[in-house]
Protein backbone atom coordinates (compact mmCIF):
# COMPACT_ATOMS: atom_id res chain seq x y z
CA UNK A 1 0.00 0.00 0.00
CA UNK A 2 1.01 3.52 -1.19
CA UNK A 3 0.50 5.39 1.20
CA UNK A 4 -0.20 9.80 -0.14
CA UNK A 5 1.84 12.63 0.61
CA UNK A 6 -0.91 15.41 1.57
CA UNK A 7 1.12 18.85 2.28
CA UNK A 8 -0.22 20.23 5.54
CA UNK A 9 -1.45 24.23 5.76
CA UNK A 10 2.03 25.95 6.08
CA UNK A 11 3.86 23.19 4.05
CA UNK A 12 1.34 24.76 1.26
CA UNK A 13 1.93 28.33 2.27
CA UNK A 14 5.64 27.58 2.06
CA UNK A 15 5.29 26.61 -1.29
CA UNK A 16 3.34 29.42 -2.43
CA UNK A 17 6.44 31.31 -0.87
CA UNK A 18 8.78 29.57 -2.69
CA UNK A 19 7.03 29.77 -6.17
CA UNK A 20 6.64 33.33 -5.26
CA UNK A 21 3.07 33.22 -5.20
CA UNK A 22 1.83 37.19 -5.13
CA UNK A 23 -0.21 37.62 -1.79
CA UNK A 24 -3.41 38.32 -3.54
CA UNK A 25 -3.33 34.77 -4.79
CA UNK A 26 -2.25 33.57 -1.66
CA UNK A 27 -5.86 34.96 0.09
CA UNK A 28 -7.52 33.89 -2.86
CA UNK A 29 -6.68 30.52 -2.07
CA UNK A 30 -6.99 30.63 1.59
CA UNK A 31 -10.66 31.51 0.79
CA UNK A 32 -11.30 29.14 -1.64
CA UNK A 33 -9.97 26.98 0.81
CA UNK A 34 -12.64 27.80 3.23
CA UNK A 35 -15.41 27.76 0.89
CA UNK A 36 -14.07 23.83 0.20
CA UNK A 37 -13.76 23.20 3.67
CA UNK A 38 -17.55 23.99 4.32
CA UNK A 39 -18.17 21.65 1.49
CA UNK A 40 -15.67 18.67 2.85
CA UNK A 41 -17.43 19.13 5.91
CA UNK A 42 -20.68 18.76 5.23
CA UNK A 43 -19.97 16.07 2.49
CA UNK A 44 -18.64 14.49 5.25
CA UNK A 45 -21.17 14.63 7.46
CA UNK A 46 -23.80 13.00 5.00
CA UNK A 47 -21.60 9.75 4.80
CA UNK A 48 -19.83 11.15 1.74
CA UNK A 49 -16.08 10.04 1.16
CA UNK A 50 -13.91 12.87 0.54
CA UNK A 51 -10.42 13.09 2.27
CA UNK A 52 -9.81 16.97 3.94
CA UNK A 53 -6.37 16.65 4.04
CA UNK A 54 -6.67 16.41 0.18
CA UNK A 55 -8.83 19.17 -0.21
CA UNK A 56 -7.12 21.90 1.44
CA UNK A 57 -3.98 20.82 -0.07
CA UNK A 58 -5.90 21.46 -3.14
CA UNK A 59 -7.38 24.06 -2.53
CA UNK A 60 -4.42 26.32 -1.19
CA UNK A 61 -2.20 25.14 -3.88
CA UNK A 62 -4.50 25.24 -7.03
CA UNK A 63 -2.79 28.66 -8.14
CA UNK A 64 0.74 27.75 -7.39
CA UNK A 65 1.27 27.53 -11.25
CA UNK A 66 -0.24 30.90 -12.10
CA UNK A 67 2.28 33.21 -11.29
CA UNK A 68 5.57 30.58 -13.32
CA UNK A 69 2.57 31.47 -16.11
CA UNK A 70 2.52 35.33 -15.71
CA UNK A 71 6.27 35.50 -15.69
CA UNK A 72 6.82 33.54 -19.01
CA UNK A 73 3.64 34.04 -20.77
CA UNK A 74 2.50 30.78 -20.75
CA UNK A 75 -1.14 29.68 -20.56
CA UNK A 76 -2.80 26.68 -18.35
CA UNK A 77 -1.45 27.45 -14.62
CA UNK A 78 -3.23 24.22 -13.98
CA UNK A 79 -1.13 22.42 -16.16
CA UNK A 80 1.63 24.51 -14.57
CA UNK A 81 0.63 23.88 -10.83
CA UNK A 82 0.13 20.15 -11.50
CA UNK A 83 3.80 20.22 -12.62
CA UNK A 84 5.42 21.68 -10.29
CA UNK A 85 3.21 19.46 -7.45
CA UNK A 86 4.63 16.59 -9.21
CA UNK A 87 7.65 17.49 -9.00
CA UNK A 88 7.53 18.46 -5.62
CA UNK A 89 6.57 14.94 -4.76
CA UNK A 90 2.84 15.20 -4.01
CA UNK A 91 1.03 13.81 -7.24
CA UNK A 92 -2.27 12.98 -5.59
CA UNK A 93 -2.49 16.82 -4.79
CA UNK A 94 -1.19 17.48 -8.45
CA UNK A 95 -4.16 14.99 -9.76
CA UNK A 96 -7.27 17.30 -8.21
CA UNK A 97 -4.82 20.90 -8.84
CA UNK A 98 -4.57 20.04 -12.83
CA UNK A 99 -8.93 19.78 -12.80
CA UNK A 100 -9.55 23.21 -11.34
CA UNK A 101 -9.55 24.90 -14.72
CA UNK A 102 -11.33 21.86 -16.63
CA UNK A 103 -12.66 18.93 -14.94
CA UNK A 104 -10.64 15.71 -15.83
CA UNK A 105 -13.04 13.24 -14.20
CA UNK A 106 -16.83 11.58 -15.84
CA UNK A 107 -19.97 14.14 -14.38
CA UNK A 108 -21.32 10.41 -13.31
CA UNK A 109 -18.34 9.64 -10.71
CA UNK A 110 -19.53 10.30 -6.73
CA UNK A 111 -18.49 13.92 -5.68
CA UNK A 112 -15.09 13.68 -5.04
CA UNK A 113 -11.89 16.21 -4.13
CA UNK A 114 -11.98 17.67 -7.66
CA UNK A 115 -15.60 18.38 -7.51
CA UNK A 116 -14.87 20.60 -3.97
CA UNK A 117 -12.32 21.92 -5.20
CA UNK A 118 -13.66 23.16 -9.33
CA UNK A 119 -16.93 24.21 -7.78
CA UNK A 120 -14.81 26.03 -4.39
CA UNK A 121 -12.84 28.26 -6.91
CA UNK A 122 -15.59 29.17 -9.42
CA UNK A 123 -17.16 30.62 -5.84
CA UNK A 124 -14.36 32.89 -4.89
CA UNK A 125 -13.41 36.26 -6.88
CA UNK A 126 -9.77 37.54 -5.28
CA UNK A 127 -11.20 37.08 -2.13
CA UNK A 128 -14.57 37.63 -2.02
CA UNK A 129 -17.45 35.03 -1.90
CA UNK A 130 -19.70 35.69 -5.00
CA UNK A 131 -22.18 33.95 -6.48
CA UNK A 132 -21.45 31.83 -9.79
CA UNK A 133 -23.43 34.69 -12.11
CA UNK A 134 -20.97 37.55 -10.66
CA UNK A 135 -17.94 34.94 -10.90
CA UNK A 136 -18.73 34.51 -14.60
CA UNK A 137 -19.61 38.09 -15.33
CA UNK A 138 -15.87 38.68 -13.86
CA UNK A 139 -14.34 36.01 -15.74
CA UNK A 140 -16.27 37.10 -19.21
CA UNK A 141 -15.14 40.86 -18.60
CA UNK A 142 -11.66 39.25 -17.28
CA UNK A 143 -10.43 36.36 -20.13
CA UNK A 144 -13.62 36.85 -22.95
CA UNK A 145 -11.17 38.85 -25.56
CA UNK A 146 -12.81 36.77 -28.06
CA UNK A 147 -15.59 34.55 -29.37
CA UNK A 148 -12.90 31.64 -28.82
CA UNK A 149 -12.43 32.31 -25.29
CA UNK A 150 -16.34 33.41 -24.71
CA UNK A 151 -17.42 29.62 -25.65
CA UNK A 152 -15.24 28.68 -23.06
CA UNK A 153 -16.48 30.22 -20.49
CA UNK A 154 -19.98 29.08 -21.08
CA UNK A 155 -19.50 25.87 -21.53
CA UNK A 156 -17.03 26.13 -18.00
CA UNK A 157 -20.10 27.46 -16.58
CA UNK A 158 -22.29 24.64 -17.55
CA UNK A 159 -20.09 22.32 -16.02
CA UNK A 160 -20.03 24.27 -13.17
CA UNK A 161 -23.69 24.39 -12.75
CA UNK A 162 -23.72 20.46 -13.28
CA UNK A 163 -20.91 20.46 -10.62
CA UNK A 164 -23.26 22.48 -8.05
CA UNK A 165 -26.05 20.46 -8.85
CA UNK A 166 -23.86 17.22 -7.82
CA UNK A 167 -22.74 18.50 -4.51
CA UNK A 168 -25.73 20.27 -3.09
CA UNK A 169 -28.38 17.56 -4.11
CA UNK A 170 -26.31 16.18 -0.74
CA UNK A 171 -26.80 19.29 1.23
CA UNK A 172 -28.92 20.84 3.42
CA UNK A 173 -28.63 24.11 2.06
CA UNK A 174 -29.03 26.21 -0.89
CA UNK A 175 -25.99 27.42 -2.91
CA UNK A 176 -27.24 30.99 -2.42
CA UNK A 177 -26.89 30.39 1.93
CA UNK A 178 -22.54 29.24 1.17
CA UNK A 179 -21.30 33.20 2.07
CA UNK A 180 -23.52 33.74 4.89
CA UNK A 181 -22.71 30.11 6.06
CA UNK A 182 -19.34 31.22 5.98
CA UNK A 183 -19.44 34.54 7.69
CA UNK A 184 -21.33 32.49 10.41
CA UNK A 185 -18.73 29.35 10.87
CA UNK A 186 -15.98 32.21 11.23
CA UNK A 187 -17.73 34.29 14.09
CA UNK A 188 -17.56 30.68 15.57
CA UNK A 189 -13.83 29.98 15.01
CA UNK A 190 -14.02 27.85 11.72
């Protein structure tokens, strides 16, 4: 038995340090990471198998290939970030990282890792909890230079949708309730 290596929380801020990771993306993946942690939780909590270590590995480190991208002008930071995770020696991290842009996995699988972690970061602008209509509006006004990248972005927010669907059919809330859920769980120490 293989058994993973999970980076904990500072190993992953550490690495973010080290790939020079600006701090705006650093708190945009510290939030994203709380919006999956909600998710992991409650997953959890209805007998649903998803490993948290994995998650906020995921989560925190999804952007570590963005800023090797801005530097060289090189597109697809999650092809980027699952590099460099594989080289760093965590490659079940690099696995969910690389499906944060495009989902790698069949929409009929159970909700796993890469479903918390997809749906956590199309929830998070900088670092701000939005809803998925302002998230696209941002990334349309953001990447949509062209009729190319436009159909893109619809058809990532179809999957998106499909994602939501998957993990709040599970749930005993409403996607709408996730930011004041949040502010809640932090006046409580989450």
């Amino acid at each position: 038995m293989t058994l993973m290596r999970i980076p904990d929380e500072d190993s992953c801020i550490a690495l973010l340090e080290r790939y020079e990771t600006p701090e705006h993306i650093v708190q945009h993946s510290k939030k994203v990471w709380e919006v999956g942690r909600l998710l992991g939780l409650e997953l959890l909590n209805k007998n649903l198998t998803v490993d948290m270590d994995l998650i906020r590995a995921s989560c925190l480190l999804h952007d570590v290939g963005k800023y090797p991208c801005i530097l060289d002008g090189s597109k697809y930071h999650d092809v980027r970030g699952k590099e460099i995770l594989d080289q760093e020696g965590f490659p079940a991290v690099a696995r969910i990282v690389v499906q944060h842009v495009v989902l790698r996995t069949n929409m009929d699988d159970p909700v796993g890792e890469e479903h918390v972690l997809f749906y956590s970061d199309k929830r998070v602008v900088h670092d701000a909890v939005v809803s998925l209509e302002e998230r696209f509006d941002y990334l349309e006004k953001t990447y949509g230079k062209s009729l190319e990248a436009l159909k893109g972005l619809r058809w990532m927010k179809e999957n998106t949708l499909s994602v939501e669907k998957k993990i709040f059919m599970h749930l005993d809330f409403e996607p709408d309730d996730l930011a004041d859920l949040l502010r809640e769980r932090a006046s409580d120490g989450f």
